[in-house]
PDB file of N, CA and C in Angstrom:
ATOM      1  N   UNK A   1     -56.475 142.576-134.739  1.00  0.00           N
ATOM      2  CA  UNK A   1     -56.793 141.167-134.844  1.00  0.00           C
ATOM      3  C   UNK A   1     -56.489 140.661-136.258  1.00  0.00           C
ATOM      4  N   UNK A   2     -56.679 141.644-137.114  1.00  0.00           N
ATOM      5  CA  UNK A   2     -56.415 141.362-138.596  1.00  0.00           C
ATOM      6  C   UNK A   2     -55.036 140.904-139.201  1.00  0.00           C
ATOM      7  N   UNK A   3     -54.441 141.365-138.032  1.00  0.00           N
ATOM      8  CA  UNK A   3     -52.781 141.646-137.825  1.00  0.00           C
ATOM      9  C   UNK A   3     -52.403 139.975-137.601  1.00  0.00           C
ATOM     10  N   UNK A   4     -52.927 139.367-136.492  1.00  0.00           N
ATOM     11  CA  UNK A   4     -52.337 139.052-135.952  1.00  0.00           C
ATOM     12  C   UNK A   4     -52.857 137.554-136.529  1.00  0.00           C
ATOM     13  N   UNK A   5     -53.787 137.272-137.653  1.00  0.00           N
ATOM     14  CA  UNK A   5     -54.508 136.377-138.305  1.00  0.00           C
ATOM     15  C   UNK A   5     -53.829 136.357-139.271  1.00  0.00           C
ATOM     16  N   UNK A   6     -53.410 137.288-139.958  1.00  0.00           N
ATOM     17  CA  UNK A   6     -51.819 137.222-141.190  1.00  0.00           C
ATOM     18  C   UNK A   6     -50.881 136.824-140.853  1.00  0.00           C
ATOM     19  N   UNK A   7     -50.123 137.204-139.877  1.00  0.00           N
ATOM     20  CA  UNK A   7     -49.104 137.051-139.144  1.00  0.00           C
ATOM     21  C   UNK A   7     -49.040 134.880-139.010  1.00  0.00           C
ATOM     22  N   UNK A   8     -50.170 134.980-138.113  1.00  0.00           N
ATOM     23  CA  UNK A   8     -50.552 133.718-138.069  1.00  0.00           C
ATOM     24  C   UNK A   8     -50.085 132.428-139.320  1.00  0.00           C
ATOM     25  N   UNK A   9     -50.889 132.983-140.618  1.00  0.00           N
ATOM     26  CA  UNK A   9     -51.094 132.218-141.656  1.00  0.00           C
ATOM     27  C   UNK A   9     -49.955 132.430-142.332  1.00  0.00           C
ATOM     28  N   UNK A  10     -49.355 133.767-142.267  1.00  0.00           N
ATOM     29  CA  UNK A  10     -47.597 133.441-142.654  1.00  0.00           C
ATOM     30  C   UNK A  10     -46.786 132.958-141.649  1.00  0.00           C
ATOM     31  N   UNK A  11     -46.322 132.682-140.938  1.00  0.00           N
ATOM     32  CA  UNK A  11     -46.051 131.868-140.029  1.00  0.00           C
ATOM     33  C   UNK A  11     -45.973 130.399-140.211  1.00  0.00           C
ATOM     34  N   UNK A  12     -47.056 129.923-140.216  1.00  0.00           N
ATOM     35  CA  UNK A  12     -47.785 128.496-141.029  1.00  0.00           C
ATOM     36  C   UNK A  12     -46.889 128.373-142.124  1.00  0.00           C
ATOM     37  N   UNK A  13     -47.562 128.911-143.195  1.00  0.00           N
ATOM     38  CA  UNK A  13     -46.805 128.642-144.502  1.00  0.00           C
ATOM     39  C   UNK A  13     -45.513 128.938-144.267  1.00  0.00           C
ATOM     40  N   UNK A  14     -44.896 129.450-144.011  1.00  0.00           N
ATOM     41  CA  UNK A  14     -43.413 129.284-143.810  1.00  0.00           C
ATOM     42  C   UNK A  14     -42.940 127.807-143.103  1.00  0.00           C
ATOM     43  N   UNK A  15     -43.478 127.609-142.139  1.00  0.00           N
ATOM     44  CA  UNK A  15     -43.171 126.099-141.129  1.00  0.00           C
ATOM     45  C   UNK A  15     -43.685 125.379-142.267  1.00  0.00           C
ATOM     46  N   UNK A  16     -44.770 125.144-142.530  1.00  0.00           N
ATOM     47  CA  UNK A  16     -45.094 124.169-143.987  1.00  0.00           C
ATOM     48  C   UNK A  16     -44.170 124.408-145.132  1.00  0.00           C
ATOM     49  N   UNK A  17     -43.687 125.306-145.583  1.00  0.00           N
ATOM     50  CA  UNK A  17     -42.571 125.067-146.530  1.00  0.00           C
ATOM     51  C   UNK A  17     -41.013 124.542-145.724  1.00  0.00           C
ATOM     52  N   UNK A  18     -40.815 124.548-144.887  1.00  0.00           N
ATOM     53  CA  UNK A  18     -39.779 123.995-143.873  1.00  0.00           C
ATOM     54  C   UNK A  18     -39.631 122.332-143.944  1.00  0.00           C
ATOM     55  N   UNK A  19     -41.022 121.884-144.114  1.00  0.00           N
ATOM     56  CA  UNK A  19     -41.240 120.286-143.418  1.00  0.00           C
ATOM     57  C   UNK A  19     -41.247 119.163-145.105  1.00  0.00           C
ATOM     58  N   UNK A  20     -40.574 117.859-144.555  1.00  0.00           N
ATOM     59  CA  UNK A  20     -40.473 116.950-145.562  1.00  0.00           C
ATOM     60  C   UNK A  20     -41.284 116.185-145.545  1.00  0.00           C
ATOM     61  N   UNK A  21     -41.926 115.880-144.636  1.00  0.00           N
ATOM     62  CA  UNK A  21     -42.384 115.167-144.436  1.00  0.00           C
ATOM     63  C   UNK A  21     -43.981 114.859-143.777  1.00  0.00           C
ATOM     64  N   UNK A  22     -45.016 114.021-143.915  1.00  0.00           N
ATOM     65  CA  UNK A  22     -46.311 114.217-144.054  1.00  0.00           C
ATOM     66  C   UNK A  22     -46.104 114.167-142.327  1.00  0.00           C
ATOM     67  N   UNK A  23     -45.541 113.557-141.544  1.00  0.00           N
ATOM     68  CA  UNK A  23     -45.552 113.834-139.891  1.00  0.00           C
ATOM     69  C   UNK A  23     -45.286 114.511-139.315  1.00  0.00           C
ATOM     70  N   UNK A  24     -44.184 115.207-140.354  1.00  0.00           N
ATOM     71  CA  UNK A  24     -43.460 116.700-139.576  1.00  0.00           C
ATOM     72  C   UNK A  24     -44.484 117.791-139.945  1.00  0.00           C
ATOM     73  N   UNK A  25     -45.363 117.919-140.752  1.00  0.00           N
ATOM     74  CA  UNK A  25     -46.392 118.853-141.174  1.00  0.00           C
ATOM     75  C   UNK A  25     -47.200 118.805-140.532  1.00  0.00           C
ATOM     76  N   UNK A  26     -48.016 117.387-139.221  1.00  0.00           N
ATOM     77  CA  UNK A  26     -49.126 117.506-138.763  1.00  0.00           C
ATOM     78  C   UNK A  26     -48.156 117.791-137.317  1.00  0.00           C
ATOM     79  N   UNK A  27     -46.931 117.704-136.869  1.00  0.00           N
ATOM     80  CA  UNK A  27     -46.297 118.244-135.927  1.00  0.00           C
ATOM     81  C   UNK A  27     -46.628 119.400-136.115  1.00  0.00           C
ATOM     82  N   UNK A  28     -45.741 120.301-136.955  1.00  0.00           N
ATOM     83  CA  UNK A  28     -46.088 121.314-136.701  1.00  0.00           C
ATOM     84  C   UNK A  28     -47.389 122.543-137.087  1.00  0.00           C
ATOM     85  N   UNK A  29     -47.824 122.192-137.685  1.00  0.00           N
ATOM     86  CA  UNK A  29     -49.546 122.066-137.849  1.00  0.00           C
ATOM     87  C   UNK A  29     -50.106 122.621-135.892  1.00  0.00           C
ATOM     88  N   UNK A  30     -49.943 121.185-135.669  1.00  0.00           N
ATOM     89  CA  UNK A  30     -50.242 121.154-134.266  1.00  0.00           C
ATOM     90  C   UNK A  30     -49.184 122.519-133.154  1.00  0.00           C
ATOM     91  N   UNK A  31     -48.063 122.539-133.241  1.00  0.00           N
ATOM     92  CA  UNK A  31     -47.646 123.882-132.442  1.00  0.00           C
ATOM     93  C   UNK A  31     -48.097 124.770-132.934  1.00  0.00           C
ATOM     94  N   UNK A  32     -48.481 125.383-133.998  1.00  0.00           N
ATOM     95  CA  UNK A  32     -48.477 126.362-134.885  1.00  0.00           C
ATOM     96  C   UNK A  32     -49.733 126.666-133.885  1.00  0.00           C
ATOM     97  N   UNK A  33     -51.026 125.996-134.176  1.00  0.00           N
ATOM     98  CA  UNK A  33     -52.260 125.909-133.558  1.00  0.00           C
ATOM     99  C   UNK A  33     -51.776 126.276-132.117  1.00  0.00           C
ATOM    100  N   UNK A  34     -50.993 125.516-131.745  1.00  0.00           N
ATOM    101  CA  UNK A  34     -50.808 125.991-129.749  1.00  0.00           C
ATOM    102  C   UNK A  34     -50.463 127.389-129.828  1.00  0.00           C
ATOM    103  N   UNK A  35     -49.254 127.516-130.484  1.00  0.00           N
ATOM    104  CA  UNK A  35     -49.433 128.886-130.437  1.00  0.00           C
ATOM    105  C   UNK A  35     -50.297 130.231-130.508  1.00  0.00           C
ATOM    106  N   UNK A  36     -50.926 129.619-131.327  1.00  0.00           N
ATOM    107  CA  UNK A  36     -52.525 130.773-132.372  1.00  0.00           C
ATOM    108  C   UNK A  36     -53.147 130.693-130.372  1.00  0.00           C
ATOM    109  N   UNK A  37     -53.444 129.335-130.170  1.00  0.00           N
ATOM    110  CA  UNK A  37     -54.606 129.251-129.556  1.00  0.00           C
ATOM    111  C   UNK A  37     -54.268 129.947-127.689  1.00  0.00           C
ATOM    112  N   UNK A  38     -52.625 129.778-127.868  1.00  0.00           N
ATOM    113  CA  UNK A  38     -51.889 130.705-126.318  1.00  0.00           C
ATOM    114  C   UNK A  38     -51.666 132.108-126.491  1.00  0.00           C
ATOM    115  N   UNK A  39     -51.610 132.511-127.558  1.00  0.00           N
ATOM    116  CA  UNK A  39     -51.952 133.830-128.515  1.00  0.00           C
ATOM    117  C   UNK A  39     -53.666 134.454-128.255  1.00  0.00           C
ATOM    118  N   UNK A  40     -54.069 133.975-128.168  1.00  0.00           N
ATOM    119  CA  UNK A  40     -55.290 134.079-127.932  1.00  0.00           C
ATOM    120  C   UNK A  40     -56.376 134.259-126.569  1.00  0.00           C
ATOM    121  N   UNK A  41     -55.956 133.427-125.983  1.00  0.00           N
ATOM    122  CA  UNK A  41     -55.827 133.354-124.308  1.00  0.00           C
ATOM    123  C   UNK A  41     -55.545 134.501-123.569  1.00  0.00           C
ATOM    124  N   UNK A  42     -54.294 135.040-124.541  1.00  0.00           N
ATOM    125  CA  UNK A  42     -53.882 136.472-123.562  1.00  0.00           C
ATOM    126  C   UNK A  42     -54.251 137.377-123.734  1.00  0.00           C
TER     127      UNK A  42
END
């Protein structure tokens, strides 16, 4: 689980260093989260 909570938060910061913009950050903000949270589910 420890794994997969790093994984997570690098992930993130990588897509957040990707984005220009303050809308494209709460975009992907928001998949990032779908993912964590369909990640989770299974």
């Amino acid at each position: 689980m420890k794994s997969l909570t790093t994984l997570a938060i690098v992930a993130a910061l990588l897509v957040l260093v990707g984005c220009n913009t303050v809308k494209g950050v709460g975009q992907d903000l928001q998949k990032a989260g779908s993912s964590i949270e369909d990640a989770a589910k299974k």
